[in-house]
Protein backbone atom coordinates (compact mmCIF):
# COMPACT_ATOMS: atom_id res chain seq x y z
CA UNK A 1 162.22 142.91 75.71
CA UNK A 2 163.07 145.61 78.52
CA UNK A 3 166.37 146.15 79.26
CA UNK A 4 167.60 143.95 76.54
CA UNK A 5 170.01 145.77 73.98
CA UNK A 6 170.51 144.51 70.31
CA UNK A 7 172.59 146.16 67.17
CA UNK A 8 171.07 145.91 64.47
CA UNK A 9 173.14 145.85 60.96
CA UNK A 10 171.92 148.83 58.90
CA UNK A 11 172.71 149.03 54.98
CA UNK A 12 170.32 151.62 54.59
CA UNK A 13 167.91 149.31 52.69
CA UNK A 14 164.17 148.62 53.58
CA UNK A 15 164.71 145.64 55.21
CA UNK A 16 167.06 146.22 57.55
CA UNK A 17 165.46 149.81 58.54
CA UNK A 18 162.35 147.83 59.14
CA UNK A 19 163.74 145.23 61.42
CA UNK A 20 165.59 148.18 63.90
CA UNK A 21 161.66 149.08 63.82
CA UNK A 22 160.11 146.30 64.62
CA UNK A 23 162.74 145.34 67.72
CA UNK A 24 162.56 148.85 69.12
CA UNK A 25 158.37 148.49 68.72
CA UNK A 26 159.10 145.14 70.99
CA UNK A 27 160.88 147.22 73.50
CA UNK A 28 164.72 146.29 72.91
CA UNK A 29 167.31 148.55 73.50
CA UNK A 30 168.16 149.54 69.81
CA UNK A 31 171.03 150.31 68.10
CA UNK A 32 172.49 150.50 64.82
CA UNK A 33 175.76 149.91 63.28
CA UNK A 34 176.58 150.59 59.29
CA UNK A 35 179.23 148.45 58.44
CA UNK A 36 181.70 149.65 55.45
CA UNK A 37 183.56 146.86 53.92
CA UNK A 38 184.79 147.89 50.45
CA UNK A 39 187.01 150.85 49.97
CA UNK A 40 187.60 150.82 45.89
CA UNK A 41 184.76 153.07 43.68
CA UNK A 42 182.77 155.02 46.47
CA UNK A 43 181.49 157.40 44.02
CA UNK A 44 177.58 158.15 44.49
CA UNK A 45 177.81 159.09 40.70
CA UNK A 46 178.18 155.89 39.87
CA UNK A 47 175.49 153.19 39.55
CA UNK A 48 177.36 150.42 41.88
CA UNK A 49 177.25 150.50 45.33
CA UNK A 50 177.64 153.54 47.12
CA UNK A 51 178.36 153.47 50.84
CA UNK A 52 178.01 157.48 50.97
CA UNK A 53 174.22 156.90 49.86
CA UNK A 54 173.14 153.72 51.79
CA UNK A 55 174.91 156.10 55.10
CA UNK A 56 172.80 159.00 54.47
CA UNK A 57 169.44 156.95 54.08
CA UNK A 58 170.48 154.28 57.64
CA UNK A 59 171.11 157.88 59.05
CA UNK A 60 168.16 159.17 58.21
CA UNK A 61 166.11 155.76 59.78
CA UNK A 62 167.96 155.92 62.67
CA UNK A 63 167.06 159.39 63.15
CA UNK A 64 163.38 158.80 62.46
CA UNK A 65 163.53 155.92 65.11
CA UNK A 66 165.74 157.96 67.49
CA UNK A 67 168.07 155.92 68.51
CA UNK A 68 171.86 156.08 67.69
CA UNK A 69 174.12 154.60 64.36
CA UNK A 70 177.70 153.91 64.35
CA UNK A 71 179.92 153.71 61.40
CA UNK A 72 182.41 150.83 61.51
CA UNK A 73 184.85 149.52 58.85
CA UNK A 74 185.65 146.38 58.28
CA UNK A 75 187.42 146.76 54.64
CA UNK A 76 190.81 144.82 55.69
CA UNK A 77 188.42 141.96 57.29
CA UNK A 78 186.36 141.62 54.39
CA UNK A 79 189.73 141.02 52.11
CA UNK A 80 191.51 139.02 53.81
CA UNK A 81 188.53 136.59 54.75
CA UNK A 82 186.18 136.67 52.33
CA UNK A 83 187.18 138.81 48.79
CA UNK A 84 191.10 137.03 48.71
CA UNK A 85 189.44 133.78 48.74
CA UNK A 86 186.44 135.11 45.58
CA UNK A 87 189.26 135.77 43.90
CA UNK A 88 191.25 132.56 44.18
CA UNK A 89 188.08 130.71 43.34
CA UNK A 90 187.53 132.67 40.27
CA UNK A 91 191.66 132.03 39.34
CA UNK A 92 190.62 127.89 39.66
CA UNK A 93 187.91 128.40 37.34
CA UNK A 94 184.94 127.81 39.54
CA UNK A 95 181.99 129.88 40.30
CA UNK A 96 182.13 130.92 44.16
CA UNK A 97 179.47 132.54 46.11
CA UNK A 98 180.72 135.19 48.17
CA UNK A 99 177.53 135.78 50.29
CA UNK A 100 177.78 133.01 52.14
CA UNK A 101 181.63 133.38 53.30
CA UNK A 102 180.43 137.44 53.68
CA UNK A 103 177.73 135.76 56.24
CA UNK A 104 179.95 133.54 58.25
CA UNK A 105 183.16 135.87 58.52
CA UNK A 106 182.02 139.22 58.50
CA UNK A 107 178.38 139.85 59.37
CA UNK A 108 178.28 137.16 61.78
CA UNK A 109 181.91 136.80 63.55
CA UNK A 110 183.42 140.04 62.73
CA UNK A 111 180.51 142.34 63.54
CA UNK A 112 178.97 140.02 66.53
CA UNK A 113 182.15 140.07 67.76
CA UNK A 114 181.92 144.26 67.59
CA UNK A 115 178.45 144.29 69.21
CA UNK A 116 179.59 141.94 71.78
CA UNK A 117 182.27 144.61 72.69
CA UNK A 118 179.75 147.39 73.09
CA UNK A 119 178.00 144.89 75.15
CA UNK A 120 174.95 144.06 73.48
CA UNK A 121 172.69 141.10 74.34
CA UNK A 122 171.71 140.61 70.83
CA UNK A 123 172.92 141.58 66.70
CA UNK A 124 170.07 141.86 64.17
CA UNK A 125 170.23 141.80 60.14
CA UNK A 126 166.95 142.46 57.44
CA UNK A 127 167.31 138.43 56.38
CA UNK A 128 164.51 136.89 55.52
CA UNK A 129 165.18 133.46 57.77
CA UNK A 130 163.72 132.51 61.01
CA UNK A 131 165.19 130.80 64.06
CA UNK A 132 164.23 128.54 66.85
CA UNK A 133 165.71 128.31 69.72
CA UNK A 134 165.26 125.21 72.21
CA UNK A 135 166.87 122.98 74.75
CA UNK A 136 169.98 125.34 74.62
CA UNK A 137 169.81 124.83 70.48
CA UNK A 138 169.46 127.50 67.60
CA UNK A 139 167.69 126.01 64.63
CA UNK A 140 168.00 128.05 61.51
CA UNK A 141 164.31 127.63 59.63
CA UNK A 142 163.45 129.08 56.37
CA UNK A 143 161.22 132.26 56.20
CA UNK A 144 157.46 132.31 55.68
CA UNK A 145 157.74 134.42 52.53
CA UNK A 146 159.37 131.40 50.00
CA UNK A 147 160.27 134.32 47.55
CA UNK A 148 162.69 136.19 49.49
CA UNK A 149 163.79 133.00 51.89
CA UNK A 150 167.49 133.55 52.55
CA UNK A 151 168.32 130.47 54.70
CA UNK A 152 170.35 128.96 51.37
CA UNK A 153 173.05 132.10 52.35
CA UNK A 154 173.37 131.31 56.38
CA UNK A 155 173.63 128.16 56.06
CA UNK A 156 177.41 128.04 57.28
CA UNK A 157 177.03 129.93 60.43
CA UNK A 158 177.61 127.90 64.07
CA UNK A 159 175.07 127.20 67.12
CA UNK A 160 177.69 129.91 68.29
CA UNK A 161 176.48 132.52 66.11
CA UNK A 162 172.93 132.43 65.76
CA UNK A 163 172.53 131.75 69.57
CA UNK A 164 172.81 136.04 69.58
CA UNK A 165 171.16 136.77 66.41
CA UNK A 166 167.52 137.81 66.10
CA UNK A 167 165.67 138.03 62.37
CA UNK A 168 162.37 140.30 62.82
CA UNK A 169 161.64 139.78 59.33
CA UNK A 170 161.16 136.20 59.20
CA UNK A 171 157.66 135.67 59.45
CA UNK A 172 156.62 138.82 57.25
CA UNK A 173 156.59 139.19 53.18
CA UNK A 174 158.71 141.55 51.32
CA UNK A 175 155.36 143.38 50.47
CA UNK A 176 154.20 143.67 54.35
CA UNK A 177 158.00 145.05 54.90
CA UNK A 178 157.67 147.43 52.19
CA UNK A 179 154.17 148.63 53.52
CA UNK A 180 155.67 148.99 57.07
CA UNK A 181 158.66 151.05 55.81
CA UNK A 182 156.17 153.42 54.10
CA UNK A 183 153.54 153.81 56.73
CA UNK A 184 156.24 154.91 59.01
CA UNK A 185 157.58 157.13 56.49
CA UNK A 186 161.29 155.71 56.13
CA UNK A 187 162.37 157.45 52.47
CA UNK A 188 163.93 154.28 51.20
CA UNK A 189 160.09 152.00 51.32
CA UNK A 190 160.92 151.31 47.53
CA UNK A 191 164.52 151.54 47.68
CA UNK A 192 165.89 148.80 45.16
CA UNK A 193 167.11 145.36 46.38
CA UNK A 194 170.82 145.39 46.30
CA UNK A 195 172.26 142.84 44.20
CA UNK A 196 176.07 141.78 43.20
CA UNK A 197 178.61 141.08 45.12
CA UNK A 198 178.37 140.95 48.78
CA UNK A 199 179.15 144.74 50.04
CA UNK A 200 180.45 145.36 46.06
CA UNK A 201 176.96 145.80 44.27
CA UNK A 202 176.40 145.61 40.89
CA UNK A 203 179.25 145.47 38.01
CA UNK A 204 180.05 145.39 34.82
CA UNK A 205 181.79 141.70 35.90
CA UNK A 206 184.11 141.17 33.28
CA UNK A 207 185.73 144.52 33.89
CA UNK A 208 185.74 144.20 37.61
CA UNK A 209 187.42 141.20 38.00
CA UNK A 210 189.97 142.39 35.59
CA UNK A 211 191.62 144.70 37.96
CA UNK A 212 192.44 141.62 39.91
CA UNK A 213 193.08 138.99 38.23
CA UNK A 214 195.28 138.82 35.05
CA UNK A 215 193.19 137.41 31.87
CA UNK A 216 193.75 133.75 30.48
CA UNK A 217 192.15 134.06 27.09
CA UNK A 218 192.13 130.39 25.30
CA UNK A 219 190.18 128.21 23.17
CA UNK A 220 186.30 127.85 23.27
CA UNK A 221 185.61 123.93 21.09
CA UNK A 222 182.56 121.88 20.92
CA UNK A 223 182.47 118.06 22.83
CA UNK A 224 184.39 116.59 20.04
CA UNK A 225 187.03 118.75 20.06
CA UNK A 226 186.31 121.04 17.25
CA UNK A 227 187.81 125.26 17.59
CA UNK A 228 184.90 127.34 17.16
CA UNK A 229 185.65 130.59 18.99
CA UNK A 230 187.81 132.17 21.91
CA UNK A 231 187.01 132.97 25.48
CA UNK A 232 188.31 135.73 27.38
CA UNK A 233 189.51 133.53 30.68
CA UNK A 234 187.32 130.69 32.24
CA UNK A 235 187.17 132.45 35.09
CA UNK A 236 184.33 134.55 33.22
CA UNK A 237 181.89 131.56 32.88
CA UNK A 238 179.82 129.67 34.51
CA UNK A 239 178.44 125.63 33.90
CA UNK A 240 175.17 126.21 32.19
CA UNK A 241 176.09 129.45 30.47
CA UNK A 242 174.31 130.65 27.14
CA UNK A 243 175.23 134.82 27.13
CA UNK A 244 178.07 136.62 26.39
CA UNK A 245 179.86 133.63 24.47
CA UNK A 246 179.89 135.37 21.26
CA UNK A 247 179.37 132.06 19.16
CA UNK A 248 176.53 132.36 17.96
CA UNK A 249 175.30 131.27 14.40
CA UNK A 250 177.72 128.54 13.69
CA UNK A 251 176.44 125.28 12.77
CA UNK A 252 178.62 123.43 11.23
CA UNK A 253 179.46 120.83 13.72
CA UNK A 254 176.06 120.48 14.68
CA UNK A 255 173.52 120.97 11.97
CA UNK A 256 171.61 123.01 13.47
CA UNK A 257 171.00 126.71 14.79
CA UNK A 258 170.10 125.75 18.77
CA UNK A 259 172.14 127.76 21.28
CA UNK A 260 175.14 127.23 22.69
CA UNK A 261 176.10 126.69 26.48
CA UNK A 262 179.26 125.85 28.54
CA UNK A 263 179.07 122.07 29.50
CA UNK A 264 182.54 122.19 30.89
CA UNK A 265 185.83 123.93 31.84
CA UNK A 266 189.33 122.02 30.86
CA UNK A 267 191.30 123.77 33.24
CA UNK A 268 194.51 121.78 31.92
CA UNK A 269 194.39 123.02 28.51
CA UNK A 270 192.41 126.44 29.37
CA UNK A 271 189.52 125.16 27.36
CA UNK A 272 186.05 126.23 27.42
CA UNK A 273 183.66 123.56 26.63
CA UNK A 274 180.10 124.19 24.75
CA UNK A 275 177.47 122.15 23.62
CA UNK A 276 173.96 122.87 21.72
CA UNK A 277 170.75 122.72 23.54
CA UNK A 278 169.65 123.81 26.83
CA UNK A 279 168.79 120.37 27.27
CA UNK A 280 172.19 118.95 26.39
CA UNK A 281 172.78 115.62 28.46
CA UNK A 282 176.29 117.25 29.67
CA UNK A 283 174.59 119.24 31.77
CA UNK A 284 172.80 116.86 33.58
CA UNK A 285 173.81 114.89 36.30
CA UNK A 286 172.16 112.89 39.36
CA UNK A 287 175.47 112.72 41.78
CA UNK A 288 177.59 115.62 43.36
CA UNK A 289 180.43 115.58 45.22
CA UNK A 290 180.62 118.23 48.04
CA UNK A 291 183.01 119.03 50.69
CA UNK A 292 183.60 121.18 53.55
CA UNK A 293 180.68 120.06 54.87
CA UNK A 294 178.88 122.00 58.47
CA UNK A 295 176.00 121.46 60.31
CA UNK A 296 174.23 123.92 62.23
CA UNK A 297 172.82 121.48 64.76
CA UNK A 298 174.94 118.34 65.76
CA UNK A 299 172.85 115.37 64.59
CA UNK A 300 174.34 112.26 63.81
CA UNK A 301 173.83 111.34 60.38
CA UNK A 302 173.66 107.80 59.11
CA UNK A 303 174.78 106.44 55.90
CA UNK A 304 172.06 107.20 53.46
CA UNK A 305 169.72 109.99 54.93
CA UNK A 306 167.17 111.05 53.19
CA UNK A 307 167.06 114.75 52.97
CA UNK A 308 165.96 117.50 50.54
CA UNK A 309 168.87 119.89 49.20
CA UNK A 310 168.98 123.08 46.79
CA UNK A 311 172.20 123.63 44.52
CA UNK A 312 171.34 127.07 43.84
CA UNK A 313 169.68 130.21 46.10
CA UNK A 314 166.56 130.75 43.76
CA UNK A 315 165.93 126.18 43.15
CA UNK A 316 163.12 124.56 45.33
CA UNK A 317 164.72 121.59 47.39
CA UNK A 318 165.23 118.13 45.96
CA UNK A 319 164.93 115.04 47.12
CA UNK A 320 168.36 113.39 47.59
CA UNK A 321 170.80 110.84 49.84
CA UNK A 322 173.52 111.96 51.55
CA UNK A 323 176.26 109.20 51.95
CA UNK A 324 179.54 110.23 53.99
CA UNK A 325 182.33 109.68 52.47
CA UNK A 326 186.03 108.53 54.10
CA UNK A 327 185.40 106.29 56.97
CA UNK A 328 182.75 108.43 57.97
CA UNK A 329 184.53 111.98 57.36
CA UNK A 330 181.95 114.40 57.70
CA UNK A 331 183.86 116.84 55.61
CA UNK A 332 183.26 114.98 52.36
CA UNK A 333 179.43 113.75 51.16
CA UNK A 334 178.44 112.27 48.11
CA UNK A 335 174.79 113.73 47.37
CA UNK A 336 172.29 111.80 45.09
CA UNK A 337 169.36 113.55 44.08
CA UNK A 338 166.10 111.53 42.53
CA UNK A 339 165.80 113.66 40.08
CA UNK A 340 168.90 115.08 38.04
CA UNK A 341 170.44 118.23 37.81
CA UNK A 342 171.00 121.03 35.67
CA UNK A 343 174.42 122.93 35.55
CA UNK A 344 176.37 122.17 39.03
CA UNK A 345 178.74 123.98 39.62
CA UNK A 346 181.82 123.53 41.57
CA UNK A 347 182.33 126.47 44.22
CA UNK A 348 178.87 126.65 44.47
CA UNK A 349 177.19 125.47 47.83
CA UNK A 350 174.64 122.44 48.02
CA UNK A 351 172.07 123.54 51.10
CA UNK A 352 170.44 120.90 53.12
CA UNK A 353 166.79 120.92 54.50
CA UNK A 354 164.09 118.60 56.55
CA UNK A 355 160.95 120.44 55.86
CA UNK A 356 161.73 123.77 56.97
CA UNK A 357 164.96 123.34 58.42
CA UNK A 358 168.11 124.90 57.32
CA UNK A 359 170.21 121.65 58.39
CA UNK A 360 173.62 123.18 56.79
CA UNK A 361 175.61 122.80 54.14
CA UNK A 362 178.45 122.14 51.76
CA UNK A 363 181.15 123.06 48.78
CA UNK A 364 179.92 121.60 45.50
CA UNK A 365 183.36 120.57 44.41
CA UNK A 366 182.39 117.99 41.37
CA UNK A 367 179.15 116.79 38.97
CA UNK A 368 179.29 112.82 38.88
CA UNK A 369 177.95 111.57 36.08
């Protein structure tokens, strides 16, 4: 688009690199901006995630497609609005998803607001999501390429947001990307996905959160009440959880030598709850209870809708009911799914969706069995 300017978010990965290509092929005004939002462990010598490396290889994009980057920092943003709150999460024993607050706050508020300074008609990101925009609406669709969809992540962002946000990558497959990125000869074609913690990377977990929060260690018993081990802190584990409980081997209670997962946290007693079985009833439920709840377009939902909804990134969507809680209080849902559930977690996000529509979304707060 001629005269049109965009800023497009570069992390020095494929996707992103790609998507400042593909806008500058369709004649926007590009630029790019590398956003560095963690100051603790920038050590390239280190496997996590080094902002020195991903710099050098957005540089060298951005000098391949000749046009200009900018190097921002947005460290105090990102704790104060999205790592403060991880943390307190963690500290109540549930199992947060930082990506999605790292979406709404940061990527999408903090750095539109940035490109809107400089100007710019337009902010870009590498997501994997489409959008539709109609009768003065943004719709937020799912990508072609079901693999690498990332709608389940953007679900929380506003009609104000996405209005200004352009996704070149929507319609293509993390295979076409990758081809792109090499034909043009951008170094990073077969750079590794990044993974971990929104603008963190990868950790050793345990050890990470350690430096922040101070350890609980308590009590790890069976269903009935029976002390077979100890945990470390709840905040280490997760509903559904097999690894890393160190249990292993003891059958006494049970009679016999299935695995062992967490069923349940008793946060009043610092408890860690296990059960045999990956199929253990306990970790199956039918009803959630979810609150905070946003939608990206303003429809007005009736008792009862019939929707589909994933309670995890990587799940295909499930049939369920939505029914709105307090006298029609859209912040609170009660979600009932045809089919149950394995492992929901509280702090974890339940994503709604008609067909390929991102509708929005909501805090998991409770299984109801």
């Amino acid at each position: 688009m001629v005269n049109k300017s965009v800023i497009v978010a570069m992390s020095g990965g494929v996707d992103s690199s790609v998507a400042a290509f593909i806008l500058k092929q369709q004649g926007f005004n590009v630029t790019g901006v590398f956003m560095k939002n963690w100051e603790e462990d920038d050590d390239i010598s280190t496997n996590y995630c080094s902002a020195t490396k991903d710099l050098e290889d957005a540089q060298k994009v951005c000098d391949l497609l000749n046009i200009k980057l900018y190097k921002v920092n947005f460290a105090a943003e990102y704790w104060d609005k999205v790592f403060k709150i991880f943390l307190n999460e963690y500290q109540a024993g549930r199992t947060p998803n930082p990506d999605v607050l790292c979406n709404k706050e940061i990527k999408f508020k903090v750095f539109l607001d940035y490109a809107k300074k400089l100007q710019a008609d337009f902010i870009a990101t590498g997501h994997y999501v489409r959008i539709l925009k109609k009768n003065n609406e943004s719709y937020l669709l799912a990508a072609l390429d079901q693999n690498k969809d990332q709608s389940y992540f953007l679900h929380a962002l506003s009609q104000e947001q996405l209005k200004d946000c352009l996704f070149p990558l929507g319609e293509l497959t993390k295979p076409q990307v990758r081809k792109i990125a090499k034909e043009i000869g951008f170094n990073n074609y077969n750079k590794k996905d990044s993974t971990g913690i929104c603008f963190i990377g990868e950790r050793k977990f345990k050890n990470f959160l350690k430096n922040y929060l101070p350890n609980k260690p308590g009590l790890i018993v069976t269903e009935t009440g029976h002390i077979i081990g100890n945990h470390d802190g709840l905040m280490y584990y997760t509903i559904g959880q097999r690894k890393g409980l160190n249990i292993g081997g003891q059958t006494e209670y049970v009679g016999h030598h299935q695995p062992w997962y967490v069923i349940d946290k008793n946060l009043n007693n610092n408890q860690l709850i296990v059960a045999t079985g990956k199929n253990h009833p306990k970790l199956f439920t039918k009803k959630l209870r979810a609150t905070n709840c946003h939608w990206i377009n303003n429809k007005e939902l009736t008792q009862g809708i019939i929707t589909t909804a994933k309670i995890r990134y990587r799940q295909e969507p499930q049939i369920c009911s939505i029914t709105i809680n307090n006298n029609n209080n859209l912040n609170e849902l009660l979600v009932t799914f045809e089919q149950t559930q394995r492992a929901i977690s509280p702090g974890q996000f339940v994503v709604f969706y008609q067909k390929d529509y991102c509708l929005g979304g909501a805090t998991i707060e409770q299984a109801i069995s």
